[in-house]
C-alpha atoms as a PDB file:
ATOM      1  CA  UNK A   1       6.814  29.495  77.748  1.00  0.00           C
ATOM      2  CA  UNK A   2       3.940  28.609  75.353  1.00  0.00           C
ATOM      3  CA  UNK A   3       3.194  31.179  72.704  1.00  0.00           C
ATOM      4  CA  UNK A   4      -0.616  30.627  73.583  1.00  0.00           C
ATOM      5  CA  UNK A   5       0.331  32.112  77.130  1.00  0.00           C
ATOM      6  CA  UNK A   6       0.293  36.072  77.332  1.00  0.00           C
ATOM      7  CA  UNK A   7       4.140  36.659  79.080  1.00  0.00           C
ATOM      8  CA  UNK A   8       2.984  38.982  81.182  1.00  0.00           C
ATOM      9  CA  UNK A   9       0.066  39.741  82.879  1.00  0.00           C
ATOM     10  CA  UNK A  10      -2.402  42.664  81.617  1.00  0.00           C
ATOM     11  CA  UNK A  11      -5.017  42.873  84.162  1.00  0.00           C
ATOM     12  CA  UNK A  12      -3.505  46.107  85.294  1.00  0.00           C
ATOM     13  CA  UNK A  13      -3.420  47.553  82.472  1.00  0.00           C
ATOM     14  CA  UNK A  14      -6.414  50.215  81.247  1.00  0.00           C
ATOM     15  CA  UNK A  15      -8.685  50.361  78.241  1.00  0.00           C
ATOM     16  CA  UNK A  16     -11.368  51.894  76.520  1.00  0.00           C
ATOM     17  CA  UNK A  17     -14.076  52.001  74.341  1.00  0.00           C
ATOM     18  CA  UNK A  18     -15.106  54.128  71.385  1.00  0.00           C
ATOM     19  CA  UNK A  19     -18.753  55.233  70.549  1.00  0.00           C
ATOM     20  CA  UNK A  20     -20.068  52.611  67.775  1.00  0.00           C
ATOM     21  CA  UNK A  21     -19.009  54.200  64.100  1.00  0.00           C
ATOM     22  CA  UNK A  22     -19.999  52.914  60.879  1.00  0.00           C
ATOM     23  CA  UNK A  23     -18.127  49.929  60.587  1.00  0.00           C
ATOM     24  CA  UNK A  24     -15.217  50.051  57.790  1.00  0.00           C
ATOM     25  CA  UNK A  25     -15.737  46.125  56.625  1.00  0.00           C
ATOM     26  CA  UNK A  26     -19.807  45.342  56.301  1.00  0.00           C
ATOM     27  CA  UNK A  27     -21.751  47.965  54.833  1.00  0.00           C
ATOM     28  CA  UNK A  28     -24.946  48.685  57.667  1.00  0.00           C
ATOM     29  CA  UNK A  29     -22.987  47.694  60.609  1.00  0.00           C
ATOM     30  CA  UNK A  30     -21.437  49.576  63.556  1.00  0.00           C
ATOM     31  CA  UNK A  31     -18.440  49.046  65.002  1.00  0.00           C
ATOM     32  CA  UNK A  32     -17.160  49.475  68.350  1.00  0.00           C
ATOM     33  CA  UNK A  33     -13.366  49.462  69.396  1.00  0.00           C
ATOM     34  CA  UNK A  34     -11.487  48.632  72.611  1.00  0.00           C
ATOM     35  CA  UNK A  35      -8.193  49.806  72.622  1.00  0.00           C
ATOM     36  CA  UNK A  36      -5.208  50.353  75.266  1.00  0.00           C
ATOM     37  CA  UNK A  37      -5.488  53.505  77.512  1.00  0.00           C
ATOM     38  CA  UNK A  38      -3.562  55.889  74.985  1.00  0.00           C
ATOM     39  CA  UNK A  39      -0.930  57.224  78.322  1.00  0.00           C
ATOM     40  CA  UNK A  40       0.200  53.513  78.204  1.00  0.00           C
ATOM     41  CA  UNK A  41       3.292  53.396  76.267  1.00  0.00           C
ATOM     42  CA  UNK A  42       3.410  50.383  73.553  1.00  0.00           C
ATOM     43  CA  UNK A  43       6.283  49.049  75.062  1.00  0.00           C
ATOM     44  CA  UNK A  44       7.328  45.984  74.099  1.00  0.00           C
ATOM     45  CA  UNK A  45       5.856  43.414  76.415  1.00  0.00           C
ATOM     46  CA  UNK A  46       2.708  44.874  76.795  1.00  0.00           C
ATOM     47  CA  UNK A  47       2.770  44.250  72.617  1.00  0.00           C
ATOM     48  CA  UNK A  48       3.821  40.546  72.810  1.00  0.00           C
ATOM     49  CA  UNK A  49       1.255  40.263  76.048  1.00  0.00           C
ATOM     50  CA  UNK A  50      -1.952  42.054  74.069  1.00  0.00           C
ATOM     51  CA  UNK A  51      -1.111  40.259  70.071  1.00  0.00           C
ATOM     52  CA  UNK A  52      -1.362  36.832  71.735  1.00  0.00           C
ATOM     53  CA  UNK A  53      -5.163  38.533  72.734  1.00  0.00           C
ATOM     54  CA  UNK A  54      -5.988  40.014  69.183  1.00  0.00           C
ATOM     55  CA  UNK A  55      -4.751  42.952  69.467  1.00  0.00           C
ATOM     56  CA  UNK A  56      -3.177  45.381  67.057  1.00  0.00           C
ATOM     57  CA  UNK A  57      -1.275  48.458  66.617  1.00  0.00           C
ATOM     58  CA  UNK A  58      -2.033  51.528  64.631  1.00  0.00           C
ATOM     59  CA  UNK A  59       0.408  53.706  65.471  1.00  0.00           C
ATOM     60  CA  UNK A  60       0.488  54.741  69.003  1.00  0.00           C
ATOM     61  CA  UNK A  61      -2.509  52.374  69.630  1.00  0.00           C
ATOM     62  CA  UNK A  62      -3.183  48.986  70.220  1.00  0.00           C
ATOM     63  CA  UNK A  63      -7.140  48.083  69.588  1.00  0.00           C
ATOM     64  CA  UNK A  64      -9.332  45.159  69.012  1.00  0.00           C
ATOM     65  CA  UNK A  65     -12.701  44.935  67.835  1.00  0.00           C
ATOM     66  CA  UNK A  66     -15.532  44.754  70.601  1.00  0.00           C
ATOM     67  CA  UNK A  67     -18.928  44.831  68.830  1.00  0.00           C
ATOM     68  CA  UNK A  68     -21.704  44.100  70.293  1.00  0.00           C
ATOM     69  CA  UNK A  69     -23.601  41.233  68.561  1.00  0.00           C
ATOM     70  CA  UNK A  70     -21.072  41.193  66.185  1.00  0.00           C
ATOM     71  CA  UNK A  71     -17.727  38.141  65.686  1.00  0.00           C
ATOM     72  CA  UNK A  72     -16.882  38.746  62.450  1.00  0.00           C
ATOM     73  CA  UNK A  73     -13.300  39.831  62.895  1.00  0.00           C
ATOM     74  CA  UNK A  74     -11.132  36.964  63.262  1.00  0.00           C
ATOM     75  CA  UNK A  75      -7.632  37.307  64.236  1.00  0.00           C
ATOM     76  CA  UNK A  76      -5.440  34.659  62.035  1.00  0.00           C
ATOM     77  CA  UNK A  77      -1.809  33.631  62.081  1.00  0.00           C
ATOM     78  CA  UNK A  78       0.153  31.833  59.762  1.00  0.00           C
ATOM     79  CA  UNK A  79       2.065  29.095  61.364  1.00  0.00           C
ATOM     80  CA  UNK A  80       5.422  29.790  60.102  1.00  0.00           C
ATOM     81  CA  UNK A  81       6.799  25.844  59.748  1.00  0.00           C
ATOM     82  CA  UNK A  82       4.164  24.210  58.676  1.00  0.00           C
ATOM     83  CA  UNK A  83       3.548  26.548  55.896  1.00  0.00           C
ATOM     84  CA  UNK A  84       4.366  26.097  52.312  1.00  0.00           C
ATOM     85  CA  UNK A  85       3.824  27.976  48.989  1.00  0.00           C
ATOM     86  CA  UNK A  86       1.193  27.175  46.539  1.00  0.00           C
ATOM     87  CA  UNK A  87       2.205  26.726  43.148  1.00  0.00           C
ATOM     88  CA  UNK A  88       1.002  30.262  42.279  1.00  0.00           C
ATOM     89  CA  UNK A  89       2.983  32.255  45.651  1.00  0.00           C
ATOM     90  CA  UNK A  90       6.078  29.693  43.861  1.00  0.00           C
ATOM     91  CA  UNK A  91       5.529  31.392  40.329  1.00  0.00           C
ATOM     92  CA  UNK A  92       5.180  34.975  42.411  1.00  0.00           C
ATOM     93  CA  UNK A  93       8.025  34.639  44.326  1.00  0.00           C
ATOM     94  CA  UNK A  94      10.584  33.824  40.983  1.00  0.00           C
ATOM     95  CA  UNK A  95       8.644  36.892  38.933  1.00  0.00           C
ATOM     96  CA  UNK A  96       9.616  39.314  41.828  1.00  0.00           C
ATOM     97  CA  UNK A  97      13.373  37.946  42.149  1.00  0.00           C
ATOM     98  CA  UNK A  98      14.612  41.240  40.690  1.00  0.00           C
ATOM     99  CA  UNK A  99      13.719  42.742  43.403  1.00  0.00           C
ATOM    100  CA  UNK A 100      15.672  44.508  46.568  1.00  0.00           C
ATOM    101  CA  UNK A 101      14.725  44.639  49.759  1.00  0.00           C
ATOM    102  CA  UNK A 102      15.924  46.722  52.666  1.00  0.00           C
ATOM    103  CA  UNK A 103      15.070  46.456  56.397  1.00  0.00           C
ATOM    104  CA  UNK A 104      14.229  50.130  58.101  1.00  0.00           C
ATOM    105  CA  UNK A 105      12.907  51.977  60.840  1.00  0.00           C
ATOM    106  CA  UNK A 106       9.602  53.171  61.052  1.00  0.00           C
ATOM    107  CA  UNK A 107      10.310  56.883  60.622  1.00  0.00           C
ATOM    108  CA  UNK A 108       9.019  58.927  58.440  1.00  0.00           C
ATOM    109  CA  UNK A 109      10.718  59.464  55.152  1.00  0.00           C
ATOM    110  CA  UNK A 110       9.050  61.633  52.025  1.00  0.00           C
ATOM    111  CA  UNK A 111       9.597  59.233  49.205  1.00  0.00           C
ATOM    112  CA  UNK A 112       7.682  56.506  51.228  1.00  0.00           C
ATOM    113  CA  UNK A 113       5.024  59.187  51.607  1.00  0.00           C
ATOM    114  CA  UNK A 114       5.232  60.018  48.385  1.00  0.00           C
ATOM    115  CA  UNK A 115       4.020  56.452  47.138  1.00  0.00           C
ATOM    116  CA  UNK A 116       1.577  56.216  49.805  1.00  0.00           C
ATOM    117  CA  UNK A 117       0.147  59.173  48.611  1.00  0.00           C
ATOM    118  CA  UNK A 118      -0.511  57.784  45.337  1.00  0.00           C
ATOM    119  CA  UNK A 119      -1.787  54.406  46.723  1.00  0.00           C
ATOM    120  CA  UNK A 120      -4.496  56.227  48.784  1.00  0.00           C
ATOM    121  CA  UNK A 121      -5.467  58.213  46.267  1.00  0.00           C
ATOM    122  CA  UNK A 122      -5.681  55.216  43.669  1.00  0.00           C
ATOM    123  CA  UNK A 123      -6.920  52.234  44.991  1.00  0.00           C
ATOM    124  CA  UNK A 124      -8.998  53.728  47.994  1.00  0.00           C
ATOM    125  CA  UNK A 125     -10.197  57.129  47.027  1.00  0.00           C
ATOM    126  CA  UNK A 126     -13.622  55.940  48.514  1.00  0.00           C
ATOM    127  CA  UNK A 127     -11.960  55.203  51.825  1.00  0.00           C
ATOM    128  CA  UNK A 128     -11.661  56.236  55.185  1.00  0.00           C
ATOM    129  CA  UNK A 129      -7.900  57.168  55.061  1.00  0.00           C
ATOM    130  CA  UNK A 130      -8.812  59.486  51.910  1.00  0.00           C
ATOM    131  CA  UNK A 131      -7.545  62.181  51.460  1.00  0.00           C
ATOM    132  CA  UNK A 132      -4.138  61.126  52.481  1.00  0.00           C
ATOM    133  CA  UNK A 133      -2.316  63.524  54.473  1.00  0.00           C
ATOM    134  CA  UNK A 134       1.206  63.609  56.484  1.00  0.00           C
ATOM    135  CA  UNK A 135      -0.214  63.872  59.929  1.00  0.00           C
ATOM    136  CA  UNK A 136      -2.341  60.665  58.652  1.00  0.00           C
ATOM    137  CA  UNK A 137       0.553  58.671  57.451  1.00  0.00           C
ATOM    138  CA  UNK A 138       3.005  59.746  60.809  1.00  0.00           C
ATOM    139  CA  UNK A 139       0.665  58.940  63.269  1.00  0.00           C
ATOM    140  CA  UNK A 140      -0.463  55.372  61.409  1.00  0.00           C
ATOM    141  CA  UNK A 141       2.201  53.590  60.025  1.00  0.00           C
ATOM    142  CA  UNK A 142       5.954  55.894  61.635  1.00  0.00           C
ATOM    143  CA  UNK A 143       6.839  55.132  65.242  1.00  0.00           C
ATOM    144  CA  UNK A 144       9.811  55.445  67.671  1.00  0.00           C
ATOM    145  CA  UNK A 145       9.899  52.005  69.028  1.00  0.00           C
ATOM    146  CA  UNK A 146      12.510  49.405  68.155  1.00  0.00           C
ATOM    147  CA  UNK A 147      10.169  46.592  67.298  1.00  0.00           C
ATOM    148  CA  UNK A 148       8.646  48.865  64.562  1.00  0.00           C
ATOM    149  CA  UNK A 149       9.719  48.178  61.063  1.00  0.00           C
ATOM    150  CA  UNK A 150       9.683  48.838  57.181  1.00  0.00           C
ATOM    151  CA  UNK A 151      10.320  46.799  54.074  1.00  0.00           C
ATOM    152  CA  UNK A 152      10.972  48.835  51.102  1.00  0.00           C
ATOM    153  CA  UNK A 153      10.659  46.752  47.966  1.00  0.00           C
ATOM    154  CA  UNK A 154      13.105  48.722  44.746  1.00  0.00           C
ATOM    155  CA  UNK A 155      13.196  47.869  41.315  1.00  0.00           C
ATOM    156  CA  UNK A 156      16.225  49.387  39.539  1.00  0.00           C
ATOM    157  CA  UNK A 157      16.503  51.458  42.379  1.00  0.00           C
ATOM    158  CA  UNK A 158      13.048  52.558  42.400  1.00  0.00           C
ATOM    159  CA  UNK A 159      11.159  52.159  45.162  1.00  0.00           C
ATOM    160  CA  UNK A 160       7.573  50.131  44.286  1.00  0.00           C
ATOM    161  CA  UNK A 161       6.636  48.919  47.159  1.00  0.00           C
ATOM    162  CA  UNK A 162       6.598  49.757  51.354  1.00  0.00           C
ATOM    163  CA  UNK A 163       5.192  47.021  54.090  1.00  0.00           C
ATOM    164  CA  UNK A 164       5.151  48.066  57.556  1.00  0.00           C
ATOM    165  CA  UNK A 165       5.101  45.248  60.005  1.00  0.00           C
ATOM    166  CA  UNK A 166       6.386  45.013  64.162  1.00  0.00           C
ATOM    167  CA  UNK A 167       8.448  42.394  65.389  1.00  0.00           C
ATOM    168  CA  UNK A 168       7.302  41.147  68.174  1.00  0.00           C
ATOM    169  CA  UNK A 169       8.905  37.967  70.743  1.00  0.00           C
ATOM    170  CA  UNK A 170       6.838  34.919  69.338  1.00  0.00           C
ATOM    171  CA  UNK A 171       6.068  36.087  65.644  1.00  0.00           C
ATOM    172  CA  UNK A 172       6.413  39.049  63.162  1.00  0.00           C
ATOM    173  CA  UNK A 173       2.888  41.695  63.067  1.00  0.00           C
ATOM    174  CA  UNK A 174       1.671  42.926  59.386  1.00  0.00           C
ATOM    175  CA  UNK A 175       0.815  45.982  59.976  1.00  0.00           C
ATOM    176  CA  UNK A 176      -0.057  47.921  56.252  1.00  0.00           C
ATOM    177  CA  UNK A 177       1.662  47.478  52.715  1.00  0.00           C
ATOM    178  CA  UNK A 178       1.448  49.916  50.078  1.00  0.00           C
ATOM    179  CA  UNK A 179       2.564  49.682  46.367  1.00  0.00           C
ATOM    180  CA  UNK A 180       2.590  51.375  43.486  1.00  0.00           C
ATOM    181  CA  UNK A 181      -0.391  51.717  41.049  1.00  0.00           C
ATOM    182  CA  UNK A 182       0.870  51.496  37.860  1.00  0.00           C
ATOM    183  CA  UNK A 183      -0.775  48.405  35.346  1.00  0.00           C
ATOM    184  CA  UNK A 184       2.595  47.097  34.042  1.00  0.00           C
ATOM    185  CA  UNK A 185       3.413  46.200  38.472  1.00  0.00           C
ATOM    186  CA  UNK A 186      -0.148  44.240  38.459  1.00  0.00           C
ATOM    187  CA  UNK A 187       1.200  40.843  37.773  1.00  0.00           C
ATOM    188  CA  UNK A 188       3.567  41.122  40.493  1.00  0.00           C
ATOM    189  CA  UNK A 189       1.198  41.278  43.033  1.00  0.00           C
ATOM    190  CA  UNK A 190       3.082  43.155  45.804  1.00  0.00           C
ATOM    191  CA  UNK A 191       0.915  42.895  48.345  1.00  0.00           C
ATOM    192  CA  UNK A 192       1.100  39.010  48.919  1.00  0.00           C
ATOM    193  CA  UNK A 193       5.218  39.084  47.910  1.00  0.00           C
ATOM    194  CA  UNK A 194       5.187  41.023  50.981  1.00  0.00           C
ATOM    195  CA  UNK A 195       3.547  38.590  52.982  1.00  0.00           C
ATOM    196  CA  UNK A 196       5.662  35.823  51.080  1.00  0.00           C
ATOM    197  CA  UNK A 197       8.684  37.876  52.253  1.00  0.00           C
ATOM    198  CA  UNK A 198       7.291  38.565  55.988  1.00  0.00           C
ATOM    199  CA  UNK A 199       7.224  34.735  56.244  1.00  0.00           C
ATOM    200  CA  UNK A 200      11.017  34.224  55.123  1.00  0.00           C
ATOM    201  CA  UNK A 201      11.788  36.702  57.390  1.00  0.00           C
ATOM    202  CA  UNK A 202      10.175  35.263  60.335  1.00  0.00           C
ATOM    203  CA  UNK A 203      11.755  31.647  59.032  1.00  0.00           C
ATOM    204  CA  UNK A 204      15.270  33.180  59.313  1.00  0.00           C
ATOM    205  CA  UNK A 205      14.752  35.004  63.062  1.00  0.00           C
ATOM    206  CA  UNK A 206      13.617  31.579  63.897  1.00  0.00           C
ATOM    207  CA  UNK A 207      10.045  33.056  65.135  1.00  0.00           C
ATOM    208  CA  UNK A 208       6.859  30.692  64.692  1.00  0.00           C
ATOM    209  CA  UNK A 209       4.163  33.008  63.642  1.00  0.00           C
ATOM    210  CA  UNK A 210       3.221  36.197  60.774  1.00  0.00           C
ATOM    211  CA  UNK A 211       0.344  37.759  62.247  1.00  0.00           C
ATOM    212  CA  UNK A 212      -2.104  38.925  59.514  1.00  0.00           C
ATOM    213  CA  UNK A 213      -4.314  40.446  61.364  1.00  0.00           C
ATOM    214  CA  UNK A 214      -8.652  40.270  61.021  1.00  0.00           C
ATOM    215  CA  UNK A 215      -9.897  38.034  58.688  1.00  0.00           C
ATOM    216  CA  UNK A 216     -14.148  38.297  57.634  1.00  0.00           C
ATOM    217  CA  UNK A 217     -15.298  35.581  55.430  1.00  0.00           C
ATOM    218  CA  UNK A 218     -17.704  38.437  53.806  1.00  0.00           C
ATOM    219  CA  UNK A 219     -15.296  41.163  53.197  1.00  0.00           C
ATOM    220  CA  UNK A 220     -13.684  40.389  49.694  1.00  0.00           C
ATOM    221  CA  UNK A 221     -10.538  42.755  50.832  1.00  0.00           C
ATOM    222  CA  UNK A 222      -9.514  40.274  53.175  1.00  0.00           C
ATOM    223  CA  UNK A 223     -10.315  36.979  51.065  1.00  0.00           C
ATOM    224  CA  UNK A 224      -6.611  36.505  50.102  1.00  0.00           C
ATOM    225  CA  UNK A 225      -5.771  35.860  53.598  1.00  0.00           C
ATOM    226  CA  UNK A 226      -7.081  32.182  52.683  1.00  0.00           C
ATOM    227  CA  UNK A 227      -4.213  31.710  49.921  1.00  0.00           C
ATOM    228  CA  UNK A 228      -1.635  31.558  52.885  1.00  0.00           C
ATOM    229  CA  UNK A 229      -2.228  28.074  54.346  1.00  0.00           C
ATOM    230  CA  UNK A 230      -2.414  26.584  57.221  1.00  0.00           C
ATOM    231  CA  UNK A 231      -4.275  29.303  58.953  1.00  0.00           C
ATOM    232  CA  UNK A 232      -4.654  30.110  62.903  1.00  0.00           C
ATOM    233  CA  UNK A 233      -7.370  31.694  64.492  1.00  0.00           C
ATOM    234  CA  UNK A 234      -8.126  33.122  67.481  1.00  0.00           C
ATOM    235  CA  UNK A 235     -11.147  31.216  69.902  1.00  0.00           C
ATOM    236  CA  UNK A 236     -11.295  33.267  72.771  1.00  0.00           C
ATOM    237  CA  UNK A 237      -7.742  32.874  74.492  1.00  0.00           C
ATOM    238  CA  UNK A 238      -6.682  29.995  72.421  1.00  0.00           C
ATOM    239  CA  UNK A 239      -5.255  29.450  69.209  1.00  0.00           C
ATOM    240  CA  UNK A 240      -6.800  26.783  66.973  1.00  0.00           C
ATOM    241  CA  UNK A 241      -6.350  25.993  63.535  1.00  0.00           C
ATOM    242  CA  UNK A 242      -9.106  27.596  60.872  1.00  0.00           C
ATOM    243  CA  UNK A 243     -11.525  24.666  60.309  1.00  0.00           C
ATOM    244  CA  UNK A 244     -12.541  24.341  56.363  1.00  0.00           C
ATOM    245  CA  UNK A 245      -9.268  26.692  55.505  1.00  0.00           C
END
């Protein structure tokens, strides 16, 4: 079966919107979300059916964008095959070779939290998601499904670095990664290592995609989604490569 064809159908299925909100990306806009009828349980193949459609999860939820007026969410995928490090992701990828990594479960564990904490309160103290909180972090990035997974990134033993991501039947989902946010980790640049490593991982389970979820060519947050090339995006129900990427 094509990985451009949903694998099962999801015409049955219920959703819903939310009132427009300020929107999180471009200052003066509103947003407006559709997401999955929250009694539907994320099972598996309504995940693999609804990612190949834009959707993704935050915890319990799968959403997409549905603003009216408004495409400037574009979901992108990185071709896993035909991709291949830039000489700068090469020269990343041999700084952070001291590092572990270890596979987990998306349950809930204090010392994750406990970076998290500090990563909110850092880097995005003018945010939505501030001030951090443990109901906020269980019901975003910790869920009881099988597909849901962590990557904790230690140095010496310590732990520097957390990406959560699904794994889903044609591709691996980033979900959220969150590092430490101290000045002597800067030049390691954890967030795209974790990419870097999302893609090996995919590579190894022999799946063809990393999801990376919306890309906006205004938002600066998202403007390192370009450095991982080729890029896929979403045109309605088919997958096209990005033109001028």
């Amino acid at each position: 079966m094509s990985s451009n064809t949903p694998r099962q159908p999801v015409r049955d299925l219920r959703f819903f919107l939310t009132v427009p909100h300020a929107c999180s990306y471009l200052a003066g806009r509103e947003a407006t979300t559709l997401f999955l009828d929250p009694q539907e349980s994320p099972g598996q193949g309504v995940y693999d059916s609804l990612a190949l459609l834009g959707f993704r999860r935050s915890g319990r939820h799968l959403y997409r964008p549905h603003c009216e007026g408004c495409n400037a969410c574009i979901s992108v995928r990185l071709p896993v095959e035909e991709f291949a490090r830039s000489r700068s992701q090469r020269r990343l990828a041999r700084r952070n070779a001291d590092l572990t990594l270890h596979l987990r479960p998306a349950i809930f564990d204090p010392e994750h939290y406990s970076l998290y904490s500090r990563y909110i309160c850092t880097r995005h103290a003018d945010g939505d998601m501030y001030p951090p909180s443990h109901e906020q972090y269980r019901t975003f990035l910790t869920l009881d499904q099988e597909y849901a997974r962590l990557m904790e990134f230690r140095l010496e033993g310590q732990l520097v670095a957390v990406a959560a991501y699904d794994q889903l039947e044609h591709g691996l989902s980033a979900i959220y990664t969150f590092f430490a946010p101290d000045p002597e980790l800067e030049r390691r640049s954890l967030g795209t290592f974790a990419v870097l490593t999302l893609v090996e991982q995919a590579r190894r389970r022999g799946l063809p995609h990393v999801y990376l979820g919306y890309w906006i060519s205004e938002c600066r947050k998202m403007a390192y989604k370009r450095d991982f090339q080729p890029l896929e995006m979403l045109d309605g129900r088919h997958w096209r490569r990005l033109i001028n990427s």
